[in-house]
Protein backbone atom coordinates (compact mmCIF):
# COMPACT_ATOMS: atom_id res chain seq x y z
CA UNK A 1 0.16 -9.21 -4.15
CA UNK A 2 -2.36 -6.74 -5.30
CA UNK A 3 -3.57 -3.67 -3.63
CA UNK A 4 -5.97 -1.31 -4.33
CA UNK A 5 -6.78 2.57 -3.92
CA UNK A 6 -9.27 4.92 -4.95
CA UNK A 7 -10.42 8.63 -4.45
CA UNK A 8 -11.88 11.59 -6.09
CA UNK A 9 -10.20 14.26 -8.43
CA UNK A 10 -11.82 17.46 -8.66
CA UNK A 11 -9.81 19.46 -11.68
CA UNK A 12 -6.83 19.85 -14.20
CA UNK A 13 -4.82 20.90 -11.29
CA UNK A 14 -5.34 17.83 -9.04
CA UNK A 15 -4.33 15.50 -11.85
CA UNK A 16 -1.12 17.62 -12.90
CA UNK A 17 -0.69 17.42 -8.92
CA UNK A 18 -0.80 13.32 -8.45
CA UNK A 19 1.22 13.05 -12.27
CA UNK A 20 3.71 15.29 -10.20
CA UNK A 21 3.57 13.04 -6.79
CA UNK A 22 4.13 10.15 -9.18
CA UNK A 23 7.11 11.79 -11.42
CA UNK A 24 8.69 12.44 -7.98
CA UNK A 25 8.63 8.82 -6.63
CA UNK A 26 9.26 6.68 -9.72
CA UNK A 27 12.27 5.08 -10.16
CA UNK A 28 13.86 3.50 -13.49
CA UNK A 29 12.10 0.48 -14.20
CA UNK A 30 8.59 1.48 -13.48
CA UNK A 31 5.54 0.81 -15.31
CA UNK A 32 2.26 2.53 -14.96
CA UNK A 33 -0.64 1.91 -16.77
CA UNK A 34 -3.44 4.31 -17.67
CA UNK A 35 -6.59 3.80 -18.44
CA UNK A 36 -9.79 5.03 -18.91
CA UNK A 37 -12.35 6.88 -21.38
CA UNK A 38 -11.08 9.63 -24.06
CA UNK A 39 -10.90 12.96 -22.63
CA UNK A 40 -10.42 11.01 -19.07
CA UNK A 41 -6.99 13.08 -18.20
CA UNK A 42 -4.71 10.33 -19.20
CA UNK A 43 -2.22 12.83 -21.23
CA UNK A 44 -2.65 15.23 -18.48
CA UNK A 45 -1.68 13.11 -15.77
CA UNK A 46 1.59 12.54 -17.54
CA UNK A 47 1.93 15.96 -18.15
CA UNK A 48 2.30 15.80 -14.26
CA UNK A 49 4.34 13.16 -14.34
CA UNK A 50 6.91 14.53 -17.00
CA UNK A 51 6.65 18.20 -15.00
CA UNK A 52 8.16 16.16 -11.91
CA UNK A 53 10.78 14.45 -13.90
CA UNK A 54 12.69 17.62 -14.87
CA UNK A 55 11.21 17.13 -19.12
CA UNK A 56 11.66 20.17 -20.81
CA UNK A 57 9.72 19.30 -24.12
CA UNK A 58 5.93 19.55 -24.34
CA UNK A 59 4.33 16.51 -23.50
CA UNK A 60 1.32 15.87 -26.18
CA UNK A 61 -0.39 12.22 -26.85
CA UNK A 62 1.39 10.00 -28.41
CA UNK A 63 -2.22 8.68 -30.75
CA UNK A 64 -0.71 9.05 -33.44
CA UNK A 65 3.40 8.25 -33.23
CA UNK A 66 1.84 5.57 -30.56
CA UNK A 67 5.04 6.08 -28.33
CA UNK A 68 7.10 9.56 -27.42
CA UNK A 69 9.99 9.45 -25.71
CA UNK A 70 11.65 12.35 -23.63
CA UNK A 71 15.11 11.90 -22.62
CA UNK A 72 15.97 15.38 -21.23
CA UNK A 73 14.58 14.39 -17.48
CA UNK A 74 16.37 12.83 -15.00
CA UNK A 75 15.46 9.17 -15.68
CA UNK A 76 14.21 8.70 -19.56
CA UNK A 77 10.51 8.63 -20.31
CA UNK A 78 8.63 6.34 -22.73
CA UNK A 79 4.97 7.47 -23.26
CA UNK A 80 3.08 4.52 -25.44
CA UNK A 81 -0.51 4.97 -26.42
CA UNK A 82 -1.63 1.73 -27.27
CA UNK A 83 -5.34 2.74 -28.72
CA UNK A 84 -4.81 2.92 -32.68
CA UNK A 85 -3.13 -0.83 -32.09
CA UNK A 86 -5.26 -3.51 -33.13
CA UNK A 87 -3.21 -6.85 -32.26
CA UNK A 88 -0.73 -7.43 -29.44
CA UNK A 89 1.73 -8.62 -32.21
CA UNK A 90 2.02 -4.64 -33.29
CA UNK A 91 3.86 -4.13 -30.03
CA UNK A 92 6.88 -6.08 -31.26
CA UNK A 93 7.00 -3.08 -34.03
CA UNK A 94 6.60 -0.43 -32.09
CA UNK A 95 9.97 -1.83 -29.76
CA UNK A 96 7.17 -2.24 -26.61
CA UNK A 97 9.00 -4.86 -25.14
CA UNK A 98 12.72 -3.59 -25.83
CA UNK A 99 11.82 -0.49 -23.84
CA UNK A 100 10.06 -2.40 -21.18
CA UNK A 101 13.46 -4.55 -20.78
CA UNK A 102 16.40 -2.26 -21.30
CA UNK A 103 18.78 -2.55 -18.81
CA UNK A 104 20.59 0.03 -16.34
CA UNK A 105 20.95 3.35 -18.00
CA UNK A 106 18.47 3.06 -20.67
CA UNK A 107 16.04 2.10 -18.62
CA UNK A 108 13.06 4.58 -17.41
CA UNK A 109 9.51 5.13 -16.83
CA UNK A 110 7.82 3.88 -18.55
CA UNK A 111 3.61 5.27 -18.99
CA UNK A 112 1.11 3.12 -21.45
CA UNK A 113 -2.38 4.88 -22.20
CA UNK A 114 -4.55 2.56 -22.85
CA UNK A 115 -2.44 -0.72 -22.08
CA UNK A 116 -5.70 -2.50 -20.55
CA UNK A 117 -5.94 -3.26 -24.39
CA UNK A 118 -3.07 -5.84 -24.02
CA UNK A 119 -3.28 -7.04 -20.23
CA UNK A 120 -0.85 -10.15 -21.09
CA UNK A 121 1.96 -7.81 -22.56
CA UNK A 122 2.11 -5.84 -18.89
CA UNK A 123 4.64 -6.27 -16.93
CA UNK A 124 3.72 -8.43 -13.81
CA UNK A 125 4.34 -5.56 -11.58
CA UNK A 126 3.09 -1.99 -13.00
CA UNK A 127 0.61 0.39 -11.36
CA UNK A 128 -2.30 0.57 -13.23
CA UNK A 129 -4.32 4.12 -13.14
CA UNK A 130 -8.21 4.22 -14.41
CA UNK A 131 -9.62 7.31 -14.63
CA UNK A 132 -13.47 7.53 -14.84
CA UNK A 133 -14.90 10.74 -16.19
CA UNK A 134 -18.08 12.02 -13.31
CA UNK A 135 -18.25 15.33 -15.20
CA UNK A 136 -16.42 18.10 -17.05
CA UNK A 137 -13.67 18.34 -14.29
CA UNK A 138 -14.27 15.71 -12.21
CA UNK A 139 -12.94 12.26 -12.06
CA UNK A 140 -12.83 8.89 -10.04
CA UNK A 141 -9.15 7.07 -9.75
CA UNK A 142 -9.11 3.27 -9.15
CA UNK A 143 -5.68 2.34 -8.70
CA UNK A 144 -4.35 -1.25 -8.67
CA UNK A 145 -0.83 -2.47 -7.78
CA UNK A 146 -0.02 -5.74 -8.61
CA UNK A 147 3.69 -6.22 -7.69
CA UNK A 148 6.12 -4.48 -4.89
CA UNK A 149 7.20 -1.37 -7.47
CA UNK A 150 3.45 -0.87 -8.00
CA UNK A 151 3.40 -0.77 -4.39
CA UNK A 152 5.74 1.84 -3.91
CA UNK A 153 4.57 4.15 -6.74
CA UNK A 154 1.24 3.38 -4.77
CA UNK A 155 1.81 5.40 -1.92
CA UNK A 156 2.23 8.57 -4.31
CA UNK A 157 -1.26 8.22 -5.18
């Protein structure tokens, strides 16, 4: 199963808006991927995302701790940025597959930046998000699900 979307986003506030549609309909247990160029929007559209999940804290890219978490939503939020990784075996360090497996209450959503880096550590179903940069403000979405929760998440898009 694999469907796919795509449409235009015109500014800062359209991304915070779909980050917010997307906050609002996931569900412990999701995965979405983001990727795209630097300066795309990534952090911005989980800005969105953590602004619909109740976070309180200031949501900043992760480049440099490679994953934030925020725990003060209503489900628990686990933002990895995968680009300073060079090897899939770093993911094992940085606990990318614990979080992707916890179980029940410690589970969340769960956002990668740049997890097109490492296609065979995805989850079989996640939503992946490319954002391609048309100008200053401007942007192009593609948006691929590739399982039923991707699906879902899908129709938030």
């Amino acid at each position: 199963m694999c469907k796919f979307f795509e449409r235009d986003i015109r500014d800062l506030e359209q991304t915070l808006a779909l980050g917010r549609r997307l906050g609002a309909a996931a569900r412990p247990g999701d995965v979405i991927v983001l990727c795209g160029d630097l300066g795309a929007g990534k952090t911005q559209l989980t800005k969105g995302i953590a602004q619909a999940l109740g976070v309180k804290d200031a949501v900043a890219s992760p480049t440099f701790n490679i994953v934030l978490e925020y725990h003060d939503g209503r489900m628990p939020l686990y933002h990895f940025d995968l680009y300073r990784l060079e090897y899939q075996d770093d993911l094992e360090d940085i606990g990318f597959y614990e979080i992707l497996e916890a179980p029940g209450d410690a589970s969340g959503l769960v956002v990668i930046e740049w997890g097109d880096k490492f296609p065979a550590a995805l989850p079989d179903d996640h939503l992946e998000l490319e954002l391609q940069v048309i100008d200053q403000t401007e942007r192009h979405l593609l948006a691929k699900a590739t399982g039923p929760r991707s699906s879902r998440l899908m129709g938030a898009v």
